[in-house]
C-alpha atoms as a PDB file:
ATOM      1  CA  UNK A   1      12.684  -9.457   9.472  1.00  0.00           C
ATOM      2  CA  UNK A   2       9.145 -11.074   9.109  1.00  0.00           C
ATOM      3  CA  UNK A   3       6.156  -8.992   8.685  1.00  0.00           C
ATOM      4  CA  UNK A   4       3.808  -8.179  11.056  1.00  0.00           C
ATOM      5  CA  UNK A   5       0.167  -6.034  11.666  1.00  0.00           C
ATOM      6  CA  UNK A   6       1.021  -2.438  12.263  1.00  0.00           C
ATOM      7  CA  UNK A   7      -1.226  -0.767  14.715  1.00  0.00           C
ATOM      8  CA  UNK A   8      -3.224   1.650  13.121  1.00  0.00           C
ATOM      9  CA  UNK A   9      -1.889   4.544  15.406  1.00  0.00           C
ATOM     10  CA  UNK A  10       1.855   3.376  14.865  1.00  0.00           C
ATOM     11  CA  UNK A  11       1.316   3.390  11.117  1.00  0.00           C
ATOM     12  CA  UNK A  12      -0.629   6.971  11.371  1.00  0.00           C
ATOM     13  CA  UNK A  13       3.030   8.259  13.088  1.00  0.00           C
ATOM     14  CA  UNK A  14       4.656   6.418  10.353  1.00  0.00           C
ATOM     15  CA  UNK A  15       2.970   8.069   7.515  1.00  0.00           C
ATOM     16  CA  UNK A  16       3.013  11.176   8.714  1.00  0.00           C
ATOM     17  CA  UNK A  17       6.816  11.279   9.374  1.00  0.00           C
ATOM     18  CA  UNK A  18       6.817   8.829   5.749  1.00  0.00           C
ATOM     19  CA  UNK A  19       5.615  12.684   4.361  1.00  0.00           C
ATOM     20  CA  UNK A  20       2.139  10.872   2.775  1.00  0.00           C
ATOM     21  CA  UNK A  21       0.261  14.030   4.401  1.00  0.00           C
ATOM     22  CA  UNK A  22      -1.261  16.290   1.395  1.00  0.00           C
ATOM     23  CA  UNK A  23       0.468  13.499  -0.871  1.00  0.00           C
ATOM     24  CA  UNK A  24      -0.849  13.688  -4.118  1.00  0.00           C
ATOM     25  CA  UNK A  25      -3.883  15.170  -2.709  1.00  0.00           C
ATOM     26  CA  UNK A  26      -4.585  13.247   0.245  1.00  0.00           C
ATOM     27  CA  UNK A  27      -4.362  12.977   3.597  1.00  0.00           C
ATOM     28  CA  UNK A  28      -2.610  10.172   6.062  1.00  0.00           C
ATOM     29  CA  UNK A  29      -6.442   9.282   7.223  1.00  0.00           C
ATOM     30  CA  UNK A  30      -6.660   8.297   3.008  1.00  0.00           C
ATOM     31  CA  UNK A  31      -3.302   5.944   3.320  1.00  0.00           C
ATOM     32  CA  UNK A  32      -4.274   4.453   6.568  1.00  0.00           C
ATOM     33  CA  UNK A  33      -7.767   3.446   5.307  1.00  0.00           C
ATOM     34  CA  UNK A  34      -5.993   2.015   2.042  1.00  0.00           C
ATOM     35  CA  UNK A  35      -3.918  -0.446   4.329  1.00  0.00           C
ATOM     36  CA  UNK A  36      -6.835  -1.285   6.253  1.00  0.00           C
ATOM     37  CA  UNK A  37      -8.530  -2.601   3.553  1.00  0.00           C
ATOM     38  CA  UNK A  38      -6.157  -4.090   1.278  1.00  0.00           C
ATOM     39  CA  UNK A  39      -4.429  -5.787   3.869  1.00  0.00           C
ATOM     40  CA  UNK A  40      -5.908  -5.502   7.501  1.00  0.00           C
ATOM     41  CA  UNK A  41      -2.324  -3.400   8.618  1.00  0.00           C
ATOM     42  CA  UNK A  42      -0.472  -7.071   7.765  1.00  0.00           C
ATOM     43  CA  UNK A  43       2.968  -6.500   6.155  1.00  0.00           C
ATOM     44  CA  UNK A  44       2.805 -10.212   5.288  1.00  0.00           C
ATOM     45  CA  UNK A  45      -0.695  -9.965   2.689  1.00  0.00           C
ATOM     46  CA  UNK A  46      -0.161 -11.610  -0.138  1.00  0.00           C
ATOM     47  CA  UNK A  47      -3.083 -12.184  -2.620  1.00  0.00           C
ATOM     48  CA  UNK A  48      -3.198 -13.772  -5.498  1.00  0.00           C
ATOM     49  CA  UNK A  49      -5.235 -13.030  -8.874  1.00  0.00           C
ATOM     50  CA  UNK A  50      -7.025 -14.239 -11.803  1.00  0.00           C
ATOM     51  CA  UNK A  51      -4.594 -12.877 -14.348  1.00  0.00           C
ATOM     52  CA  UNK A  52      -1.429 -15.231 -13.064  1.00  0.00           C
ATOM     53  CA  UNK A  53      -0.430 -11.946 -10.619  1.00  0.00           C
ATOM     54  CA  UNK A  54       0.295 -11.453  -6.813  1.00  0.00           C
ATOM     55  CA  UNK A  55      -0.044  -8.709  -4.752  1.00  0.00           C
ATOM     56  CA  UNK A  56       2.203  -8.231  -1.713  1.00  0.00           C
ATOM     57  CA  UNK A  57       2.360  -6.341   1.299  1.00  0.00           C
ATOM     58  CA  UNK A  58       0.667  -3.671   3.723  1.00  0.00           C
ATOM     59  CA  UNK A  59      -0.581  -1.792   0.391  1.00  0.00           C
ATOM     60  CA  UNK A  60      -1.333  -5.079  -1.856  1.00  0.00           C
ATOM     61  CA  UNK A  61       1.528  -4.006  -4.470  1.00  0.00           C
ATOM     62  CA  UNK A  62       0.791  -6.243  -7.859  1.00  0.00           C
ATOM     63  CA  UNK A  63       3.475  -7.782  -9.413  1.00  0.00           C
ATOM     64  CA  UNK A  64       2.669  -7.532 -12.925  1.00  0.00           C
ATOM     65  CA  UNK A  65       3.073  -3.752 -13.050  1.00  0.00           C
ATOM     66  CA  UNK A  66       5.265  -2.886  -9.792  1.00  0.00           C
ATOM     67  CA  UNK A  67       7.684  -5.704  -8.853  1.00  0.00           C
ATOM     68  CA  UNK A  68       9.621  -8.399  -9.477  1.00  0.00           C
ATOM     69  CA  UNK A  69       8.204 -12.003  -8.054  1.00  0.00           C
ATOM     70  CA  UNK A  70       9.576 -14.408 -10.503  1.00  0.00           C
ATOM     71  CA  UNK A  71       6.543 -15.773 -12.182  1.00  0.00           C
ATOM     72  CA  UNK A  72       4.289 -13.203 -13.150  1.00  0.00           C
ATOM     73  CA  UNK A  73       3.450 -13.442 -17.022  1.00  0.00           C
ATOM     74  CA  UNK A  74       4.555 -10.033 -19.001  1.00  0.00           C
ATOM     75  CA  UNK A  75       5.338  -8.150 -15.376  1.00  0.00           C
ATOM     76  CA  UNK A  76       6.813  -4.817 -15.671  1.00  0.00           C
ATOM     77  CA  UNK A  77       8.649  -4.273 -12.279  1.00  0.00           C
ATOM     78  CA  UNK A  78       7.972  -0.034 -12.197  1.00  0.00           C
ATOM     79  CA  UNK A  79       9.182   0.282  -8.653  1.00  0.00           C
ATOM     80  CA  UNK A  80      12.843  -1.408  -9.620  1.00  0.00           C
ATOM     81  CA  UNK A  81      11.894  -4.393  -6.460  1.00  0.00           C
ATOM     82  CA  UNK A  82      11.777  -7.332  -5.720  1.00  0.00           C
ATOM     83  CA  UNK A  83       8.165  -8.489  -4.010  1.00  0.00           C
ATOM     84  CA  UNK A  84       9.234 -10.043  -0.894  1.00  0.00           C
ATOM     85  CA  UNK A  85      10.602  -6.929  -0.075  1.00  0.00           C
ATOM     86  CA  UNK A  86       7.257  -5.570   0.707  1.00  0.00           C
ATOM     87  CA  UNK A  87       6.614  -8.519   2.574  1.00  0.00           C
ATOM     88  CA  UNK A  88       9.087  -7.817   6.039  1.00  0.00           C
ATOM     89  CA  UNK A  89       8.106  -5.279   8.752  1.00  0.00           C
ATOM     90  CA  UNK A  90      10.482  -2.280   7.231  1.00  0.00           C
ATOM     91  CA  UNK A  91       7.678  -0.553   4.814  1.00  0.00           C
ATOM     92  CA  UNK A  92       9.967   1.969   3.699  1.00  0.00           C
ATOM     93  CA  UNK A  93      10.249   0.362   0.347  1.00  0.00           C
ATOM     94  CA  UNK A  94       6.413  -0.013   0.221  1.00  0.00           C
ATOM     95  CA  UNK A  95       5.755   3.820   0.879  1.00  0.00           C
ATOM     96  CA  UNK A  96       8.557   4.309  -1.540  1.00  0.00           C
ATOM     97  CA  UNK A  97       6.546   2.194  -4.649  1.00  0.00           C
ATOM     98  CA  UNK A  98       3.016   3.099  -3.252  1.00  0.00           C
ATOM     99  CA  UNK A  99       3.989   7.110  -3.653  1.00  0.00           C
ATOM    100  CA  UNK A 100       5.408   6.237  -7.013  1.00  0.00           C
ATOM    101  CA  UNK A 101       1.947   4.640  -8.102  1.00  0.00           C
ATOM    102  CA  UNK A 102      -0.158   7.566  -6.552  1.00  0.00           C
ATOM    103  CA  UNK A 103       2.038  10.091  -8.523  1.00  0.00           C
ATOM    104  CA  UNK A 104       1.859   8.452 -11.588  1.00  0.00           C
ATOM    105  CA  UNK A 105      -1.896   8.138 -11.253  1.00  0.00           C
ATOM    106  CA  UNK A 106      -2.567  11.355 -10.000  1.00  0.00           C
ATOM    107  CA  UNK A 107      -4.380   9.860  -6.727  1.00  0.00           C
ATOM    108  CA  UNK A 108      -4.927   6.511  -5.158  1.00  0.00           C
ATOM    109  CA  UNK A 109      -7.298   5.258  -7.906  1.00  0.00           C
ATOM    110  CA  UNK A 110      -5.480   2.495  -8.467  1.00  0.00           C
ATOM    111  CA  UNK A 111      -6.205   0.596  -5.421  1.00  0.00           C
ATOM    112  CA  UNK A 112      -9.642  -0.900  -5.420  1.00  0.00           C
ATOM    113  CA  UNK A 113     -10.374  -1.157  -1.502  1.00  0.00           C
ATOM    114  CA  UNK A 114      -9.675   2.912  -1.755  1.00  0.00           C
ATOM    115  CA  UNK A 115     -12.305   3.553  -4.180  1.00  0.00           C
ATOM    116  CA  UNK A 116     -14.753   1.415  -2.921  1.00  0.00           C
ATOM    117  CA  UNK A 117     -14.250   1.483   1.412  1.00  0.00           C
ATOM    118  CA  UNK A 118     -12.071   5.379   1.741  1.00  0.00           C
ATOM    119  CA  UNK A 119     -13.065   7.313  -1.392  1.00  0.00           C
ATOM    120  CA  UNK A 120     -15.449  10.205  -0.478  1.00  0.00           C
ATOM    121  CA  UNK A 121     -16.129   8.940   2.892  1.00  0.00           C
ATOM    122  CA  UNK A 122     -15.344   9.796   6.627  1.00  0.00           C
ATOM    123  CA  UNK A 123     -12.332   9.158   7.178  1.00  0.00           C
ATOM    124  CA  UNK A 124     -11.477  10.884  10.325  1.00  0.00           C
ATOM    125  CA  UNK A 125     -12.106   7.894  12.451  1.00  0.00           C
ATOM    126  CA  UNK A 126      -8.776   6.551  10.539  1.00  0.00           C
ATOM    127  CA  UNK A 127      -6.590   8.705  12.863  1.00  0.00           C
ATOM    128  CA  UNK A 128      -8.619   9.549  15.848  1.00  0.00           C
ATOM    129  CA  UNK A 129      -6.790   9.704  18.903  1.00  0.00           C
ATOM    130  CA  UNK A 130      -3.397   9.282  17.263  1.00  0.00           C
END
């Protein structure tokens, strides 16, 4: 099915059943403000980058170290996927590679909008009447 923009209170319910509450450390208001600001809520993101790499989905997975797109110099496909897979509206498999990445990092460090927009801030406004 084709992606779509997940309301931000859908997602919250999402997460939260998805078990990303006290995940590594962090709370669903810490995921929500991730997808927000790698990807506006859009399952169908997909940016490219300097380094020949793409990243895909509501989380902005790169392919050179997480899946499989079929042209990504040296990739290392960790979560065992193929990349258009984070691109439909089931983000099961996106939560599935996303936890793997925050577990092997010890946090959600590895996502730039995180550290710069969500790390150390207020984040309650992320699930505020949801």
């Amino acid at each position: 099915r084709d992606g779509i923009i997940i309301p931000r209170c859908r997602l919250v319910r999402i997460f939260r059943q998805q078990s990303l509450e006290g995940f590594v450390g962090r709370k669903v208001a810490d995921w929500v403000c991730l997808a927000k600001h790698e990807s506006s809520y859009n399952t169908r993101a997909i940016n490219r980058n300097k380094n020949g790499s793409s990243d895909y989905g509501i989380f902005q997975i790169n392919s050179k170290y997480w899946c499989y797109d079929g042209r990504t110099p040296g990739a290392s496909n960790g979560c065992r996927i193929h990349c258009r897979k984070f691109l439909d509206d089931n983000i099961t498999d996106d939560i599935k590679c996303a936890k793997l990445i925050a577990r092997q990092a010890r946090g959600l460090t590895p996502w730039v909008a995180w550290r710069k927009h969500c790390r150390g801030k207020n984040l309650r406004p992320f699930v505020r009447g949801c």
